[in-house]
Structure formats: C-alpha cells, structure tokens
PDB file of N, CA and C in Angstrom:
ATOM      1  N   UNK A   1      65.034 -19.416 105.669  1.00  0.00           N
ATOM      2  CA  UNK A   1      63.805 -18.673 105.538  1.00  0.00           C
ATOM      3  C   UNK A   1      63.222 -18.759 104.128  1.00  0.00           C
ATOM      4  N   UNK A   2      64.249 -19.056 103.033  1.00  0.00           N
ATOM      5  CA  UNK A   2      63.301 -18.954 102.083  1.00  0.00           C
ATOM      6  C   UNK A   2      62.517 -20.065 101.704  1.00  0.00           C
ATOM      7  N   UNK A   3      62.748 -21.133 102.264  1.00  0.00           N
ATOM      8  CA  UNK A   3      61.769 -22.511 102.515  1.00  0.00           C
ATOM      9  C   UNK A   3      60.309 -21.908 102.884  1.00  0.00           C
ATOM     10  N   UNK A   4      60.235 -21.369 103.761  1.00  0.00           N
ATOM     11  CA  UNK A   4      58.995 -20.996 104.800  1.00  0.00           C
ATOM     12  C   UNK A   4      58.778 -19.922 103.642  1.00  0.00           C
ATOM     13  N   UNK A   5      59.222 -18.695 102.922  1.00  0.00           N
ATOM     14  CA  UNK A   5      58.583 -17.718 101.925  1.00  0.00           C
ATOM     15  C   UNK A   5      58.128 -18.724 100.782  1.00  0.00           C
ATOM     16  N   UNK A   6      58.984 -20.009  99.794  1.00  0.00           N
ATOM     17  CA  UNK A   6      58.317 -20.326  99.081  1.00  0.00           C
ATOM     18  C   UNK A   6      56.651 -21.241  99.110  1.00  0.00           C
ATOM     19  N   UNK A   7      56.522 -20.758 100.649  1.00  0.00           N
ATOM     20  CA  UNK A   7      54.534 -21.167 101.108  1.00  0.00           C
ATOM     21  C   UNK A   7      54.123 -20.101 100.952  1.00  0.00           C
ATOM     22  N   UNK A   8      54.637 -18.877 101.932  1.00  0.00           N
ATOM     23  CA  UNK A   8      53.495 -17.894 102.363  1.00  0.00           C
ATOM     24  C   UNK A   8      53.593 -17.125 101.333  1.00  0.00           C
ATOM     25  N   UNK A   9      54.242 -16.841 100.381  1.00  0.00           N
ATOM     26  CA  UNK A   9      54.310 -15.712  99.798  1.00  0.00           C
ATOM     27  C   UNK A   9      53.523 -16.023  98.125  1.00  0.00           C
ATOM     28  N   UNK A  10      53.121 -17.263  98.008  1.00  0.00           N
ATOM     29  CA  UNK A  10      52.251 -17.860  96.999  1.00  0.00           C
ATOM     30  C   UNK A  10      51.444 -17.842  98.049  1.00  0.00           C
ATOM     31  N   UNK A  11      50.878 -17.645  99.142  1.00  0.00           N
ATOM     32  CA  UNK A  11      49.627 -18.083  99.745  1.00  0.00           C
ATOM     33  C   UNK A  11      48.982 -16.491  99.593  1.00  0.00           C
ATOM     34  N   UNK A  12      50.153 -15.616  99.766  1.00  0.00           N
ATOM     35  CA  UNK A  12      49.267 -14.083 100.108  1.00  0.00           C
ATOM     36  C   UNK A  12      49.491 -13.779  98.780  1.00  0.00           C
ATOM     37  N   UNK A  13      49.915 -14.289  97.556  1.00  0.00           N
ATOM     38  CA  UNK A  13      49.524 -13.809  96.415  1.00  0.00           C
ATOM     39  C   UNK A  13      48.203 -14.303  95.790  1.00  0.00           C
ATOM     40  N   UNK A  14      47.772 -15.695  96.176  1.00  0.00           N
ATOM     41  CA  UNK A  14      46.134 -15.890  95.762  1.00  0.00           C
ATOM     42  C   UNK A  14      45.567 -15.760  96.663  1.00  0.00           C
ATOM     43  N   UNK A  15      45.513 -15.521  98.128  1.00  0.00           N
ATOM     44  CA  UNK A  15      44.491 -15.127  99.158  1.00  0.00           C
ATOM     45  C   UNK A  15      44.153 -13.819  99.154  1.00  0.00           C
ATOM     46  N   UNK A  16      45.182 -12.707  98.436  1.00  0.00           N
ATOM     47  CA  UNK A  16      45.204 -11.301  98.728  1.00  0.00           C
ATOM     48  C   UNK A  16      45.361 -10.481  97.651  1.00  0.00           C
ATOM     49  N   UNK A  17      45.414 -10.676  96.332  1.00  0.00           N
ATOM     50  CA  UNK A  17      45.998 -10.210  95.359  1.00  0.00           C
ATOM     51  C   UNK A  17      45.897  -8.567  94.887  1.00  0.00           C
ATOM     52  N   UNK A  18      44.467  -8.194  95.356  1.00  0.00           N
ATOM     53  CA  UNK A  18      44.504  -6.896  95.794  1.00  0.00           C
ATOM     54  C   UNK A  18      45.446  -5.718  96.269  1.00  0.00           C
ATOM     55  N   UNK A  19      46.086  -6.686  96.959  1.00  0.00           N
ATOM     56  CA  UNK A  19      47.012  -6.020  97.846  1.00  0.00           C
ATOM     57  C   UNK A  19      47.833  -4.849  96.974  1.00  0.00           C
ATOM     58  N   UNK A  20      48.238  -5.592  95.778  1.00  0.00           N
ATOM     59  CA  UNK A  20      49.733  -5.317  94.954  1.00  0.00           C
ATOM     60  C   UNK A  20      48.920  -4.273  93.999  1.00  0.00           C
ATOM     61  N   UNK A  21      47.599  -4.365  93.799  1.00  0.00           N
ATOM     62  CA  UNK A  21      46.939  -3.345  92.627  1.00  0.00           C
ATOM     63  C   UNK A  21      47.207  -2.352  92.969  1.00  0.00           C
ATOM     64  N   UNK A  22      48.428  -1.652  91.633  1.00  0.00           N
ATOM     65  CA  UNK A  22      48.679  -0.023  91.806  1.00  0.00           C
ATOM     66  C   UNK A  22      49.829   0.352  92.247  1.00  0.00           C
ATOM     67  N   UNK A  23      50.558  -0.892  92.813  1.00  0.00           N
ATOM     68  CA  UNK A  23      51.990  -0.840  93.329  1.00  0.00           C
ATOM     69  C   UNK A  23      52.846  -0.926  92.254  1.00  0.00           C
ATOM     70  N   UNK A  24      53.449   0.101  91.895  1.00  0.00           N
ATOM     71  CA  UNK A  24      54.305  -0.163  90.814  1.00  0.00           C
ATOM     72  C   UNK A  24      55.481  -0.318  91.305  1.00  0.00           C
ATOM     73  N   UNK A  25      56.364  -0.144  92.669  1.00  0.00           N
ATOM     74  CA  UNK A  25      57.425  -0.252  93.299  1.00  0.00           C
ATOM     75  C   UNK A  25      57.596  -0.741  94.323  1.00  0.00           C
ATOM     76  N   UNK A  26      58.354  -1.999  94.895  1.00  0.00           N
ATOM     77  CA  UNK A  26      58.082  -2.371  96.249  1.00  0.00           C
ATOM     78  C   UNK A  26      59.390  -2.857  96.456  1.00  0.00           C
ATOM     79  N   UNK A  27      59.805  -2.156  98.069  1.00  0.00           N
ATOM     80  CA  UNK A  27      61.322  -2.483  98.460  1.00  0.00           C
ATOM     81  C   UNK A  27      60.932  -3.697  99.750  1.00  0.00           C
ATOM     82  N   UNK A  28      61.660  -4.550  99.338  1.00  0.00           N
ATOM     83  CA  UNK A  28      61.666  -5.663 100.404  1.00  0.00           C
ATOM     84  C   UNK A  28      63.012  -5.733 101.132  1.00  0.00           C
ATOM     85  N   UNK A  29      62.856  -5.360 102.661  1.00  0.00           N
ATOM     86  CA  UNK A  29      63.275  -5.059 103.157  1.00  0.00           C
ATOM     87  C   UNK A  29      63.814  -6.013 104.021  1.00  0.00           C
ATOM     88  N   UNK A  30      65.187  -6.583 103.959  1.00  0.00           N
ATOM     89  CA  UNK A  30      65.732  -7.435 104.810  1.00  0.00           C
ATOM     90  C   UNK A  30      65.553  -8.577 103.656  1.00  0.00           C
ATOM     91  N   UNK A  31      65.738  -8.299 102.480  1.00  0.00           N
ATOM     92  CA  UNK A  31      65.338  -9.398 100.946  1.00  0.00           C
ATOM     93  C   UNK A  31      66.154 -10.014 100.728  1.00  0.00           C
ATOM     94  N   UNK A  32      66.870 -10.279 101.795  1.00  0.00           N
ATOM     95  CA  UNK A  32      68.334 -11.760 101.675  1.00  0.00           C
ATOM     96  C   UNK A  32      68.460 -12.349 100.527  1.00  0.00           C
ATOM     97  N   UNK A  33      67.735 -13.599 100.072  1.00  0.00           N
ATOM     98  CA  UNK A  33      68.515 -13.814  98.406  1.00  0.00           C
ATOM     99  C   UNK A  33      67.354 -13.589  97.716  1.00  0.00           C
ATOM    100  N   UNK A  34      66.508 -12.609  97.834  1.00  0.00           N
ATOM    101  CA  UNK A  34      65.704 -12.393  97.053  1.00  0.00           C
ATOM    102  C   UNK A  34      63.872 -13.302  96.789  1.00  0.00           C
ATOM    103  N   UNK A  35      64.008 -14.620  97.207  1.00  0.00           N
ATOM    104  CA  UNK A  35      63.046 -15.182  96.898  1.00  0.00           C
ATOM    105  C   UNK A  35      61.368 -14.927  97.769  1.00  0.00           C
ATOM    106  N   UNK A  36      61.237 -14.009  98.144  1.00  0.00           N
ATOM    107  CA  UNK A  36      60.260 -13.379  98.164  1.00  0.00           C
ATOM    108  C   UNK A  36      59.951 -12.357  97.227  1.00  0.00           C
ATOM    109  N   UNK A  37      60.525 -11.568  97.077  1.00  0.00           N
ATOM    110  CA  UNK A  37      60.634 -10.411  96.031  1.00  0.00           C
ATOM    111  C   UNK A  37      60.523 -11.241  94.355  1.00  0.00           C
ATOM    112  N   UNK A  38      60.602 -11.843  94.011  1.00  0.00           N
ATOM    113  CA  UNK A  38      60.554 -12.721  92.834  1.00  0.00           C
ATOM    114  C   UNK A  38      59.284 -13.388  92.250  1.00  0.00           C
ATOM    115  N   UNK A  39      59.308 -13.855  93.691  1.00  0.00           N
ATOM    116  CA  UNK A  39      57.865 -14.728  93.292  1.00  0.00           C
ATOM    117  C   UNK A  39      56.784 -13.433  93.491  1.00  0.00           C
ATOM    118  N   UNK A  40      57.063 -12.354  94.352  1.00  0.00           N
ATOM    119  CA  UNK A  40      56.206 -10.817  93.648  1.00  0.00           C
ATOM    120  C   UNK A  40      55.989 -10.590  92.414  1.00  0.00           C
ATOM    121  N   UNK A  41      57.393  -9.780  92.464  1.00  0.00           N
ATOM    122  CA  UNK A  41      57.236  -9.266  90.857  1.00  0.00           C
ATOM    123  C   UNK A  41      56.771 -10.190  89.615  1.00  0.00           C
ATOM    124  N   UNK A  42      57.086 -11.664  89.738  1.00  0.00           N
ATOM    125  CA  UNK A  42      56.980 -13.022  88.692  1.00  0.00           C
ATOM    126  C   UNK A  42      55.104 -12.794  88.587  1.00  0.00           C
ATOM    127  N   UNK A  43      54.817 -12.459  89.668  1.00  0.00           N
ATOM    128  CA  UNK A  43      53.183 -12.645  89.975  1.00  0.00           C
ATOM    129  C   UNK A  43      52.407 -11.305  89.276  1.00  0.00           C
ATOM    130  N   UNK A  44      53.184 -10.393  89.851  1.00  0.00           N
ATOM    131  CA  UNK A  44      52.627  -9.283  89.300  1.00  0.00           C
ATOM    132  C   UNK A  44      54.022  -8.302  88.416  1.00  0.00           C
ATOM    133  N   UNK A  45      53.890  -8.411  87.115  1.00  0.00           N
ATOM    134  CA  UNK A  45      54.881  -7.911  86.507  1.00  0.00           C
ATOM    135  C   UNK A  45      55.201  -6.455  86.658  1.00  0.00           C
ATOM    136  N   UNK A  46      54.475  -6.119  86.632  1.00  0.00           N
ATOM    137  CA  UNK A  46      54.536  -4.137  86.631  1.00  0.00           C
ATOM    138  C   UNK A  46      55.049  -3.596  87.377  1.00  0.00           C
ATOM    139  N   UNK A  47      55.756  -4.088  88.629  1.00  0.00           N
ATOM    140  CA  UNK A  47      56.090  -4.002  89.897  1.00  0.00           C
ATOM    141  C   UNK A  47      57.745  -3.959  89.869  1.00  0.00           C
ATOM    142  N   UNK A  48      58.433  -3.056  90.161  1.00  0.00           N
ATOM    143  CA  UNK A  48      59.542  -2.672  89.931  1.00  0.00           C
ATOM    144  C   UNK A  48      60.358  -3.048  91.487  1.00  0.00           C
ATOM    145  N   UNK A  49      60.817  -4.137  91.354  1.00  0.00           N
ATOM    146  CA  UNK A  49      61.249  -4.561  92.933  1.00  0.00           C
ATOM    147  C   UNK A  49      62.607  -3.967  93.143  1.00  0.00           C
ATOM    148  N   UNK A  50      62.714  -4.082  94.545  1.00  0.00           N
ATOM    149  CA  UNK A  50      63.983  -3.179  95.538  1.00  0.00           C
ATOM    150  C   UNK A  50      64.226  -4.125  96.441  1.00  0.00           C
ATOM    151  N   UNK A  51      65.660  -5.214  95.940  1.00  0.00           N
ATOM    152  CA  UNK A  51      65.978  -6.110  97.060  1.00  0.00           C
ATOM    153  C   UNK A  51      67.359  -5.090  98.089  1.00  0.00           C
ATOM    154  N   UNK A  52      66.248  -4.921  99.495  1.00  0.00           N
ATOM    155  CA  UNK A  52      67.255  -4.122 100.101  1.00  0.00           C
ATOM    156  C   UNK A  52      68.212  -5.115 100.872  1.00  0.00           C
ATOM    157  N   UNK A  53      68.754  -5.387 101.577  1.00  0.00           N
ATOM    158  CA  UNK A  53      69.980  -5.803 102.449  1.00  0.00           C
ATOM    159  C   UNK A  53      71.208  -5.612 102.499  1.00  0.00           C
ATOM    160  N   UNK A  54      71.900  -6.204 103.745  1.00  0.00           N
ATOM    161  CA  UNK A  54      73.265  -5.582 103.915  1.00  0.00           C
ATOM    162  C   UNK A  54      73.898  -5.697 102.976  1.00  0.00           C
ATOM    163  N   UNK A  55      74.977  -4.448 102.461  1.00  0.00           N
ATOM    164  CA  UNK A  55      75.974  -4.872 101.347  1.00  0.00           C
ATOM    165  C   UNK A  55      76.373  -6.394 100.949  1.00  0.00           C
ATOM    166  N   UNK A  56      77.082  -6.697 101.902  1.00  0.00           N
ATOM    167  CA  UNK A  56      77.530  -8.447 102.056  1.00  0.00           C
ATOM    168  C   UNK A  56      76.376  -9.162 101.112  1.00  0.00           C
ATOM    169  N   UNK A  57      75.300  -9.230 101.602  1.00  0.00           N
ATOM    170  CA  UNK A  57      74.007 -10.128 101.541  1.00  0.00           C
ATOM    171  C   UNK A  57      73.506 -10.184 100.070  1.00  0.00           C
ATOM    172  N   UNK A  58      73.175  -8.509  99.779  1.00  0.00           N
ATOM    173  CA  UNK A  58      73.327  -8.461  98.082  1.00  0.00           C
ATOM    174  C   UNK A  58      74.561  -8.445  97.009  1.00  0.00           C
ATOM    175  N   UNK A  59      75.568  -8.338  97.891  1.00  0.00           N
ATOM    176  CA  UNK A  59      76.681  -8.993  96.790  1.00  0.00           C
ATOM    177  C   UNK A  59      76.519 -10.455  96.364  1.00  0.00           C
ATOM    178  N   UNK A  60      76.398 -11.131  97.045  1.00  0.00           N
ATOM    179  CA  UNK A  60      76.276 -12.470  96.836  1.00  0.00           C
ATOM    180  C   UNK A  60      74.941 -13.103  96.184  1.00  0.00           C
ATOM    181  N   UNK A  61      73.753 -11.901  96.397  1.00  0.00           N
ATOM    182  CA  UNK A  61      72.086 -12.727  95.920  1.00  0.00           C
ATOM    183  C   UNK A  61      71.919 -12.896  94.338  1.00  0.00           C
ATOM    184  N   UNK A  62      71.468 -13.568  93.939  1.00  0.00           N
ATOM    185  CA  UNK A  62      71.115 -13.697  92.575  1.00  0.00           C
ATOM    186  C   UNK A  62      70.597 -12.584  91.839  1.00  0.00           C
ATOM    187  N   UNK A  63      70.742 -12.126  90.683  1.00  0.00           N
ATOM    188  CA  UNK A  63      70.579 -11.248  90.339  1.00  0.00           C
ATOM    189  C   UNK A  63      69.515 -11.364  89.131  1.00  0.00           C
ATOM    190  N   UNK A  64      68.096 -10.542  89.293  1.00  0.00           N
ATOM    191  CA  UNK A  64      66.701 -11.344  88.760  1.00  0.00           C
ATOM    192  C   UNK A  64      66.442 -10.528  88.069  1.00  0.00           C
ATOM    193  N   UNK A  65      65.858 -10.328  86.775  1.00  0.00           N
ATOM    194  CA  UNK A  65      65.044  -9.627  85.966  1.00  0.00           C
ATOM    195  C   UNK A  65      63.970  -8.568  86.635  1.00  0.00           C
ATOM    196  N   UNK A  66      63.933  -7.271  86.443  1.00  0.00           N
ATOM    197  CA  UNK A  66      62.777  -6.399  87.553  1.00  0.00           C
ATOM    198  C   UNK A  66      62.825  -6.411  88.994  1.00  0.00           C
ATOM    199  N   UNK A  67      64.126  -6.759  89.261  1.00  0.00           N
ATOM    200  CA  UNK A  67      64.682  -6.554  90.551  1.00  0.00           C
ATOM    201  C   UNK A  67      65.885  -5.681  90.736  1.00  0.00           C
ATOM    202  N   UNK A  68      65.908  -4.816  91.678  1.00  0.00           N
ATOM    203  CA  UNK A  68      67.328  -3.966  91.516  1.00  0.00           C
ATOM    204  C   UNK A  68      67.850  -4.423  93.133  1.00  0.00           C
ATOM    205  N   UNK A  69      69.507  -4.282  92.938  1.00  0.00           N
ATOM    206  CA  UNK A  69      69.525  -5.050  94.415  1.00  0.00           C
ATOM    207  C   UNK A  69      70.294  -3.580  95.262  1.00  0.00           C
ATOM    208  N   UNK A  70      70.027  -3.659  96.416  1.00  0.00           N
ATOM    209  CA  UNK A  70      70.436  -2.012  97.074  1.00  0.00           C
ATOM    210  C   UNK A  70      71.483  -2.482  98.147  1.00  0.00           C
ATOM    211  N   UNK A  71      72.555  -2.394  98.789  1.00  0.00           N
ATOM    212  CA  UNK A  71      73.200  -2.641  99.710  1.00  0.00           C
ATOM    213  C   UNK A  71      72.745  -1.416 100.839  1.00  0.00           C
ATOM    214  N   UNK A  72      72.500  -1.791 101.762  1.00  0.00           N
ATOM    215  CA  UNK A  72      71.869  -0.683 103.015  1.00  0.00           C
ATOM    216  C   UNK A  72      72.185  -1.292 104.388  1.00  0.00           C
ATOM    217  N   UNK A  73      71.573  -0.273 105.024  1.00  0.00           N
ATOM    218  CA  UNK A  73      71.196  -0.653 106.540  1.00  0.00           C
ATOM    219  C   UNK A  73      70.263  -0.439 106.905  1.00  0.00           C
ATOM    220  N   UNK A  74      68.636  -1.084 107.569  1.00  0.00           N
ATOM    221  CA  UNK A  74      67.238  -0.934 107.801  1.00  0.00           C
ATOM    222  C   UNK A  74      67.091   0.068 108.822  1.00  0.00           C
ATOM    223  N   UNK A  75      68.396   0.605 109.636  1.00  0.00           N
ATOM    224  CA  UNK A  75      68.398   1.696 110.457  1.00  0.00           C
ATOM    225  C   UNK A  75      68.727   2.930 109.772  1.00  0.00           C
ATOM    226  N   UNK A  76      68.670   2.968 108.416  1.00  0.00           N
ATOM    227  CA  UNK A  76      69.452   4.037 108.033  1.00  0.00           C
ATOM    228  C   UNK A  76      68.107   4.311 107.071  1.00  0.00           C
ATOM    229  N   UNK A  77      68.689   5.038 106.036  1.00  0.00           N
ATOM    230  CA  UNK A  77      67.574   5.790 105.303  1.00  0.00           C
ATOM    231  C   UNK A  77      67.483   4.351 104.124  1.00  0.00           C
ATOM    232  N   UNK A  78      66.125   3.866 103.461  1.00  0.00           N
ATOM    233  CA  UNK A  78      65.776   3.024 103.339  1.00  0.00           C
ATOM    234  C   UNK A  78      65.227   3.334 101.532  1.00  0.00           C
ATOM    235  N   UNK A  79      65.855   2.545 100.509  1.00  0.00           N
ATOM    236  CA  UNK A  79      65.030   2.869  99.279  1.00  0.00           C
ATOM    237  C   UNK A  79      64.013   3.876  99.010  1.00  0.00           C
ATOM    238  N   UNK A  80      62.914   4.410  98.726  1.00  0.00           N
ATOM    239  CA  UNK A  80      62.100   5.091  98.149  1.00  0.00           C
ATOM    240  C   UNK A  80      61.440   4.101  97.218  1.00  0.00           C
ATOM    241  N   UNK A  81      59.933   4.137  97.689  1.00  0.00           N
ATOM    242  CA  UNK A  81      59.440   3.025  97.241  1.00  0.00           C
ATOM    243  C   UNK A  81      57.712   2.896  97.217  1.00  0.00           C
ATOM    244  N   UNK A  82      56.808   2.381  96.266  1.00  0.00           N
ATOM    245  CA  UNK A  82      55.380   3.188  96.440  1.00  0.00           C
ATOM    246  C   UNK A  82      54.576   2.060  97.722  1.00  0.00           C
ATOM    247  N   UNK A  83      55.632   1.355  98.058  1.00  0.00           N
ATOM    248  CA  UNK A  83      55.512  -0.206  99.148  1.00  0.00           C
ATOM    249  C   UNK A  83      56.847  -0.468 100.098  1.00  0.00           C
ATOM    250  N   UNK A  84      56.622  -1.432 101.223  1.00  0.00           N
ATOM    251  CA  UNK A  84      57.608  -1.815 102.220  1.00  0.00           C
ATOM    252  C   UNK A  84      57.095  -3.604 101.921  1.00  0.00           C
ATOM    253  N   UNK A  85      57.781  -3.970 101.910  1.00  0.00           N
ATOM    254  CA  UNK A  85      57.566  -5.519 102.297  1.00  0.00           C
ATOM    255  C   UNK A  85      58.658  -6.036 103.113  1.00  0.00           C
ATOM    256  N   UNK A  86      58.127  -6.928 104.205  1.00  0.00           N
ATOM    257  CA  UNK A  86      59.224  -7.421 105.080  1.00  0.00           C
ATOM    258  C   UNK A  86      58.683  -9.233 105.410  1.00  0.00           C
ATOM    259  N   UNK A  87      59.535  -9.468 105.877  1.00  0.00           N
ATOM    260  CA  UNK A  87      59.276 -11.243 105.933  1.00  0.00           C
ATOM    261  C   UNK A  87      60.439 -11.618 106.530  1.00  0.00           C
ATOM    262  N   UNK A  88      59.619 -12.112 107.675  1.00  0.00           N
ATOM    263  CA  UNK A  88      61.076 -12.765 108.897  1.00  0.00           C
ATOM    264  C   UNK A  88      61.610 -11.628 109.136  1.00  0.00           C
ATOM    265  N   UNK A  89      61.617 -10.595 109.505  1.00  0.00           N
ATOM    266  CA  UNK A  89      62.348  -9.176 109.768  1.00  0.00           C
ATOM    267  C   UNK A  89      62.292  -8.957 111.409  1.00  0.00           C
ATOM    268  N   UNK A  90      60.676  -8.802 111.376  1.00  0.00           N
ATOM    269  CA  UNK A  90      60.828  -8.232 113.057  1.00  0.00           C
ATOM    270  C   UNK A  90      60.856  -8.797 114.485  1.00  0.00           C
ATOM    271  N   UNK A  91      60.821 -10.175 113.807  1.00  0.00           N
ATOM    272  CA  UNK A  91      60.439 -11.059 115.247  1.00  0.00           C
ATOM    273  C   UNK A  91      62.174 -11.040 115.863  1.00  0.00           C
ATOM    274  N   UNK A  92      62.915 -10.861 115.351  1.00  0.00           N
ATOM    275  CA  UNK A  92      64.722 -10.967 115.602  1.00  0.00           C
ATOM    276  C   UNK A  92      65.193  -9.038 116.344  1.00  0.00           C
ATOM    277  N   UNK A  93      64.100  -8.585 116.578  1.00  0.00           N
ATOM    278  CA  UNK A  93      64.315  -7.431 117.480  1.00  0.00           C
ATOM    279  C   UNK A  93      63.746  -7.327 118.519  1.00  0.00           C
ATOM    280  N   UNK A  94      63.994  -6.318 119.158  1.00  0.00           N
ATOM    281  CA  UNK A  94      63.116  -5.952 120.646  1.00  0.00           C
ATOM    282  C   UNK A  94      62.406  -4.552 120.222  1.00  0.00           C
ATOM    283  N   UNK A  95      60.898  -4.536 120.856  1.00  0.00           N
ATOM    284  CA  UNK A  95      60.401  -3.043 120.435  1.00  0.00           C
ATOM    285  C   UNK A  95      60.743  -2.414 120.033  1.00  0.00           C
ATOM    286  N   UNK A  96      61.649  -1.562 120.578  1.00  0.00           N
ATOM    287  CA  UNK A  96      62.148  -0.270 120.370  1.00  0.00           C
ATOM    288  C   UNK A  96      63.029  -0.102 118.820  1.00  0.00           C
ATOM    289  N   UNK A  97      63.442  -1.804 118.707  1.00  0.00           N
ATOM    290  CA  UNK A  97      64.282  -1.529 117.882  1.00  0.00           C
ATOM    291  C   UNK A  97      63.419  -1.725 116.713  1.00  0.00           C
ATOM    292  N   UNK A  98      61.781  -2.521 116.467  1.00  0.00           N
ATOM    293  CA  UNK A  98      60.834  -2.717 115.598  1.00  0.00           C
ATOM    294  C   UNK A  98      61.004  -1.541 114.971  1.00  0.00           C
ATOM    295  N   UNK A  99      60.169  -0.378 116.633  1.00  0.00           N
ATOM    296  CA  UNK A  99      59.930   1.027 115.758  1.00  0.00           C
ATOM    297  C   UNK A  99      60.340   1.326 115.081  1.00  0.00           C
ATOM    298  N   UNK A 100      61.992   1.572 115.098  1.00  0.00           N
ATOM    299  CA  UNK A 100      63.086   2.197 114.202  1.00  0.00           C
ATOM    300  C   UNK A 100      63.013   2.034 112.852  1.00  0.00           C
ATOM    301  N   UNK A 101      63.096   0.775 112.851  1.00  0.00           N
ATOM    302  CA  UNK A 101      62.388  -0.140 111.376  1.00  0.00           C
ATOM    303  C   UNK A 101      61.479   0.161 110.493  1.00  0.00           C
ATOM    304  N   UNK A 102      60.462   0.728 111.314  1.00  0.00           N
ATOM    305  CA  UNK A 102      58.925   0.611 110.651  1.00  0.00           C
ATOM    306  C   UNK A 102      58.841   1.823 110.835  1.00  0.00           C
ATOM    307  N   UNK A 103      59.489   2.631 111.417  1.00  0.00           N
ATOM    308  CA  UNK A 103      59.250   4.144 110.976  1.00  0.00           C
ATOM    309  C   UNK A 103      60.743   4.376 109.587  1.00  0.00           C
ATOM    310  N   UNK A 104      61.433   3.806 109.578  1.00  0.00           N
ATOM    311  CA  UNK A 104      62.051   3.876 108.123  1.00  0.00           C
ATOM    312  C   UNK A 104      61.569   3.322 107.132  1.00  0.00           C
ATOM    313  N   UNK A 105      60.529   2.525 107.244  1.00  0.00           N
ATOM    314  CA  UNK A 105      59.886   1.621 106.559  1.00  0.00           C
ATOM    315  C   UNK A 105      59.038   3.129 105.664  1.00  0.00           C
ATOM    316  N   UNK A 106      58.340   3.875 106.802  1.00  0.00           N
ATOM    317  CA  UNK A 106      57.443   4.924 106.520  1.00  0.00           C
ATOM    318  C   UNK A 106      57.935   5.629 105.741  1.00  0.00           C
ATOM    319  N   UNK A 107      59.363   6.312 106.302  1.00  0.00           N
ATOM    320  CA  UNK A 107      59.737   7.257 105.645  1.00  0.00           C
ATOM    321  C   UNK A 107      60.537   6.710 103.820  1.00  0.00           C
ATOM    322  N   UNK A 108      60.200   5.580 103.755  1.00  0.00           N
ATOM    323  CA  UNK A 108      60.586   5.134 102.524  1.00  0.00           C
ATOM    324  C   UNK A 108      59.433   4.992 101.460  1.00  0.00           C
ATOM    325  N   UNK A 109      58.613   5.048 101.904  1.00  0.00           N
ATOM    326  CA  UNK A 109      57.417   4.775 101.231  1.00  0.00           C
ATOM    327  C   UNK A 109      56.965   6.252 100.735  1.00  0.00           C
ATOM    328  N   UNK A 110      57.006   6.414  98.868  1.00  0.00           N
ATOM    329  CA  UNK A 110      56.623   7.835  98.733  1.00  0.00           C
ATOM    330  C   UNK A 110      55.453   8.692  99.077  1.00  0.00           C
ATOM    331  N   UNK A 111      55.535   9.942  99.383  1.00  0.00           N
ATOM    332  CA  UNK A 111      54.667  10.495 100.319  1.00  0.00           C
ATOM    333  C   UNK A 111      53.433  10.427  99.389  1.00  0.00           C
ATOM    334  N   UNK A 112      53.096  10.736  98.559  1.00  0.00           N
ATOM    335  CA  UNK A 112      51.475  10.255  97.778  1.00  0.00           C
ATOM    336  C   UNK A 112      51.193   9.553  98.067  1.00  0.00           C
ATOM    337  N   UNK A 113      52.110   8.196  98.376  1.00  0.00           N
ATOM    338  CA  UNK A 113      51.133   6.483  98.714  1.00  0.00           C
ATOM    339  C   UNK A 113      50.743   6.410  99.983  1.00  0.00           C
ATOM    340  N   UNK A 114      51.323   7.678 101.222  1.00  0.00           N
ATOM    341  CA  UNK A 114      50.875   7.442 102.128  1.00  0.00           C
ATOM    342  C   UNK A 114      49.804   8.530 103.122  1.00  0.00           C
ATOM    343  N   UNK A 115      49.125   8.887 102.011  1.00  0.00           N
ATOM    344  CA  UNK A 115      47.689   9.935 101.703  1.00  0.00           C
ATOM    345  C   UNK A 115      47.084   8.590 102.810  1.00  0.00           C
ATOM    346  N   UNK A 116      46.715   9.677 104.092  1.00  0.00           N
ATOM    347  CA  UNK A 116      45.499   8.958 104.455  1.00  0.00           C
ATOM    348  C   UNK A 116      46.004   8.224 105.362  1.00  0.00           C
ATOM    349  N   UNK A 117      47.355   7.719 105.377  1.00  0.00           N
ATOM    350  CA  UNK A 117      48.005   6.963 106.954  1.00  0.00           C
ATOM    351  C   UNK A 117      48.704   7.964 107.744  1.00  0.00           C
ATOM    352  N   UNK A 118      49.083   8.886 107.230  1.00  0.00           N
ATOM    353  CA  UNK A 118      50.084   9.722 108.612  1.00  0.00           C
ATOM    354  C   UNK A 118      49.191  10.317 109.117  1.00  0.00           C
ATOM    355  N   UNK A 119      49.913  10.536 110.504  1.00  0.00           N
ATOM    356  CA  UNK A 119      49.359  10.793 111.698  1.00  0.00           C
ATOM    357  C   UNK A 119      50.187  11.481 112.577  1.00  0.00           C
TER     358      UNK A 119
END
C-alpha cells in the first residue's frame, strides 16, 4: 500500500491543500509504516502526526521527526486528535464493521473541531 500512498497522497496535497489549514493534529489511522503520515506532516509542518496501528505494526515502523507512533486497536478508543486520516482502511471490512471505525474515528476527533458535524 505504500506504493499506491506515495501517488495519492502528493496528489491530495496539491489538489486540496486547504484541507490541512488549521489542523494542527492528525491521527492516521491504520498508519502501517507511516508513509502517508510523513509525506503530511513533510508538506505541512505544523501538524503534529499520530501514527496509530496495531502494537506489532508500530514496533517495527520507522520512527519520523513530528510523528508520534501509538500502538492501538481501531475498535477501541482511538488517539485524540484535531483530524482522522485513513487510507486503504475501509474497503477490508463489511458495513457494520466500517461504522465502528468511523464512529471511533468521531469520537477521536476533539470536540471543538467537530462544531457543526454532530448530529
């Protein structure tokens, strides 16, 4: 996968750059060896990255400048973070199990940043 991130993730940093204005924290979620989260923060410095994955996964990932690495589980309670980023994550579940995900996704994301989405 990180073949396929070193395209898209330079593509949505000059197609979208907006995106990241104001994000000072972003946990990437399912951030296997990191190379999405890198070429983030490398892009936009101010950005205090959260490589989450299984214990195993971040024992072994490289260990990057403005990256902190978290050992977790995406079913469990999830970093704290002013962002979620995921890549290659959800297509490897079935619905039900998306939700689970993306509502921990929510509840990780600090409640000021998410003025205006809950529902």
């Amino acid at each position: 996968m990180a073949c396929d991130t070193r395209l898209t993730v330079p593509a949505i940093i000059k197609g979208c750059p907006e995106v990241f204005d104001g994000v000072e924290s972003l946990v990437d979620v399912g951030g296997g060896n990191g190379t999405a989260l890198s070429l983030l923060v490398k892009a936009f410095p101010w950005i205090r990255g959260i490589k989450f994955d299984l214990p195993h996964v971040v024992a072994v990932a490289p260990k990057s400048g403005g990256i902190e690495n978290v050992g977790g589980d995406m079913f469990m309670p999830i970093p704290k973070a002013e962002a979620a980023f995921l890549t290659w994550i959800l297509h490897d579940w079935d619905d039900g199990e998306c939700i689970k995900i993306l509502k921990k996704c929510r509840e990780a994301i600090l409640e000021d940043k998410r003025e205006g989405y809950d529902r």
